[in-house]
Protein backbone atom coordinates (compact mmCIF):
# COMPACT_ATOMS: atom_id res chain seq x y z
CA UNK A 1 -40.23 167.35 -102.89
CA UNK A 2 -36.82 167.62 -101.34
CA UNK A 3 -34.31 165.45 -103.48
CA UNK A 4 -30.80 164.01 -101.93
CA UNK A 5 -28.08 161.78 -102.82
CA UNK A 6 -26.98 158.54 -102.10
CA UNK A 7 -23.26 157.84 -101.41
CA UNK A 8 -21.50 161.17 -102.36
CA UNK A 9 -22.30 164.43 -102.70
CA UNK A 10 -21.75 164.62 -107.07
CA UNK A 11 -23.63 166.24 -109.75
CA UNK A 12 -27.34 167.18 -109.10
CA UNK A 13 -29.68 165.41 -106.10
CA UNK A 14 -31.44 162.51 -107.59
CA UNK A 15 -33.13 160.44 -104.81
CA UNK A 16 -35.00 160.81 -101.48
CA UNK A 17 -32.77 162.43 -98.85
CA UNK A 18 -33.62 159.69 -96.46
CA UNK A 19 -36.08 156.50 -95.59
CA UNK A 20 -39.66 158.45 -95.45
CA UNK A 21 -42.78 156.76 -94.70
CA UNK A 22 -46.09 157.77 -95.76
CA UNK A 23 -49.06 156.07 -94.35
CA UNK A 24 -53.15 156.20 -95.36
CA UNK A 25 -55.44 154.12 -93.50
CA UNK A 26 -53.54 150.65 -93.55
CA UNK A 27 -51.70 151.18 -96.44
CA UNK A 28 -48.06 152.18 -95.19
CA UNK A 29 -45.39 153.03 -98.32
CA UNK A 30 -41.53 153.19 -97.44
CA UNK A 31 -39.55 155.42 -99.78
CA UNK A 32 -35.40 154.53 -99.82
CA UNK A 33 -33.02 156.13 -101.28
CA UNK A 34 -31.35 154.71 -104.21
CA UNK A 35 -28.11 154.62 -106.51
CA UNK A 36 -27.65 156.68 -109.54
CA UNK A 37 -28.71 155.35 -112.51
CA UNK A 38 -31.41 152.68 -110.69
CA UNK A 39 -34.51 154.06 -111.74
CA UNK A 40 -37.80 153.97 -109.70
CA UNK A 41 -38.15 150.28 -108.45
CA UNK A 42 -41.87 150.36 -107.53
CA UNK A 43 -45.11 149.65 -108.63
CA UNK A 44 -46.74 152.17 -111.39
CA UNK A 45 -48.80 154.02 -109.03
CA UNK A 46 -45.81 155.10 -107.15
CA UNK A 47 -43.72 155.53 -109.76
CA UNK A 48 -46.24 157.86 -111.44
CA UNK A 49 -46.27 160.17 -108.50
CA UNK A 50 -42.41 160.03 -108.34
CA UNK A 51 -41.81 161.22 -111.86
CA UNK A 52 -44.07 163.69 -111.26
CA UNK A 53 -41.76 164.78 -108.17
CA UNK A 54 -39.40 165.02 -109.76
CA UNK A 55 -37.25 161.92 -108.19
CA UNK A 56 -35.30 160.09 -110.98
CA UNK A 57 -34.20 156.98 -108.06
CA UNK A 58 -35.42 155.44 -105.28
CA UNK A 59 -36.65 151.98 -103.92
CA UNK A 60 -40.12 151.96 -102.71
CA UNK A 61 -41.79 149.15 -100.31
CA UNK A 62 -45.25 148.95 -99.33
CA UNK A 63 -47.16 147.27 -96.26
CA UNK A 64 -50.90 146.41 -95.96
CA UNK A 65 -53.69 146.86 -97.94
CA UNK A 66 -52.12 148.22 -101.30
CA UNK A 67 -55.32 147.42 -103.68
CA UNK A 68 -57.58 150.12 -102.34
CA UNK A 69 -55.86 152.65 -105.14
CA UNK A 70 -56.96 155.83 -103.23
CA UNK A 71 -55.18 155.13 -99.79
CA UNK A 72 -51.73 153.33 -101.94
CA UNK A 73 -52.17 157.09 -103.28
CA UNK A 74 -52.76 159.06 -100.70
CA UNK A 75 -50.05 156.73 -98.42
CA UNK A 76 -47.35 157.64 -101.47
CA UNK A 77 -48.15 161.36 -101.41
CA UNK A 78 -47.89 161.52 -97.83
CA UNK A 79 -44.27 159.98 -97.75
CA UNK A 80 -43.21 162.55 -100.69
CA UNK A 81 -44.69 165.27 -98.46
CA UNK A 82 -42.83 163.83 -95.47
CA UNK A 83 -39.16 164.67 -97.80
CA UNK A 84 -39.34 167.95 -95.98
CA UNK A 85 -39.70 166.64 -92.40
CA UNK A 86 -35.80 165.08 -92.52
CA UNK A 87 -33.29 167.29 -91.37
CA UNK A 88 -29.91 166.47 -93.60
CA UNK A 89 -26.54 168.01 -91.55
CA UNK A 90 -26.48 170.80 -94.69
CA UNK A 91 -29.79 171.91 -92.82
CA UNK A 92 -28.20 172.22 -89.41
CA UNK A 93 -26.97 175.72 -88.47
CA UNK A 94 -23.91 176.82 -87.02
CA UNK A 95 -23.97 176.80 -83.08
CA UNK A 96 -21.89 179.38 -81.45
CA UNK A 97 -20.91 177.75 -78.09
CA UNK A 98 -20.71 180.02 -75.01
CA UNK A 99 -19.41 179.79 -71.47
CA UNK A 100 -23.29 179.77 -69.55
CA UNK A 101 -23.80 181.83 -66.85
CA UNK A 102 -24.35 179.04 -64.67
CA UNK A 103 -21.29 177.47 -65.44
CA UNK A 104 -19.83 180.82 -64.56
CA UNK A 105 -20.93 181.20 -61.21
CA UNK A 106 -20.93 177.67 -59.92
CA UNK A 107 -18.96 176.89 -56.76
CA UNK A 108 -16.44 174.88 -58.73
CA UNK A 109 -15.01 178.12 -60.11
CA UNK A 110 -14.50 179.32 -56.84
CA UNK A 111 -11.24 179.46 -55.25
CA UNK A 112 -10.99 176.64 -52.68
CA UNK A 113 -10.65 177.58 -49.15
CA UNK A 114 -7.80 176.63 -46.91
CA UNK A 115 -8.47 173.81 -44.65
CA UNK A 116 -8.48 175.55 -40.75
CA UNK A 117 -6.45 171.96 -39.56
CA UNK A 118 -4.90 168.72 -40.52
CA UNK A 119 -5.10 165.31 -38.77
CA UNK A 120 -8.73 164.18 -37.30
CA UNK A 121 -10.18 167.59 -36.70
CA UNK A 122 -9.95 167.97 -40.50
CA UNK A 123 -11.75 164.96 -41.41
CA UNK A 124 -14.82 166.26 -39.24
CA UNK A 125 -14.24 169.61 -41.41
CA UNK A 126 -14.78 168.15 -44.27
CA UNK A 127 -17.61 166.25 -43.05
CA UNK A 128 -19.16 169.07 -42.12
CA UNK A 129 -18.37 171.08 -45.56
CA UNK A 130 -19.59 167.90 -47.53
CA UNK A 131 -23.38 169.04 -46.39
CA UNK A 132 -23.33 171.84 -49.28
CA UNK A 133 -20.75 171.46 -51.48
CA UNK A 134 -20.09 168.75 -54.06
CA UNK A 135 -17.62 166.05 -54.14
CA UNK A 136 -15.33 167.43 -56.71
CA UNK A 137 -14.23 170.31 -53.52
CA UNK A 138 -14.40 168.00 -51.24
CA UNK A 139 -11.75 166.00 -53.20
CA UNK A 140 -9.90 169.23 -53.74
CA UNK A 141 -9.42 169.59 -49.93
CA UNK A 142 -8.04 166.57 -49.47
CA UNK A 143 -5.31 167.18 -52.35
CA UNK A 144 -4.68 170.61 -50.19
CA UNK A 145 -4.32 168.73 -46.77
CA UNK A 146 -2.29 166.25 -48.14
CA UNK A 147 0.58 168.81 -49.71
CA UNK A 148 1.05 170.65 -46.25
């Protein structure tokens, strides 16, 4: 079972390293992760299985039909098997961002082209240029037009 901590990172893990659920038939068993020094808060079937985990704190809560022993079991193994399904942020791995090759060849990065006229004939230029380029050139063009 993979242990974690509540709060702050100190001294050995002790609890659950997040809310797991573990669910037989319709017996459903929430395991949450407690303070330091709590103990197990659950009923002894539970808490039996949790010693034997290993897991020294941790709040348990439990839906449905909890007298059928085997299933309250089986629901309570399932959640402690489900410890190893929660991926903490020590887990994650470093990403090494890079520049895509899409973004490098998009049109964006493309030098903008100089307007052939100002006035009206340039507002049916850009009209026609708006059919395959995207609005951030098209906004560019009218920066140009407007500094000349």
């Amino acid at each position: 079972m993979r242990r974690g901590y509540w709060g702050n990172k100190i001294g050995k893990s002790y609890t659950t390293p997040c809310m797991v659920t573990g669910c037989c038939s319709s017996g459903l068993v929430h395991l949450i992760p407690a303070p330091r020094n709590n103990g197990i808060i659950s009923t002894p079937v539970p808490k039996m299985l949790l010693l034997m985990a290993g897991i020294d704190n941790c709040y348990t809560s439990a839906r449905g039909c909890t007298a059928a022993l085997d299933n309250f079991t089986k629901a309570t193994f399932n959640a402690i098997s489900r410890t190893y399904s929660c991926l903490t942020p020590s887990l994650w791995k470093e990403t090494i961002h890079q520049a895509s090759l899409w973004n490098a060849l998009t049109i964006t990065s493309r030098p903008t082209p100089e307007p052939p006229c100002r006035g009206p004939r340039l507002q049916l230029w850009l009209q026609h240029k708006l059919s395959y380029k995207n609005n951030s050139e098209l906004h560019l063009l009218k920066i140009i037009s407007r500094r000349k």
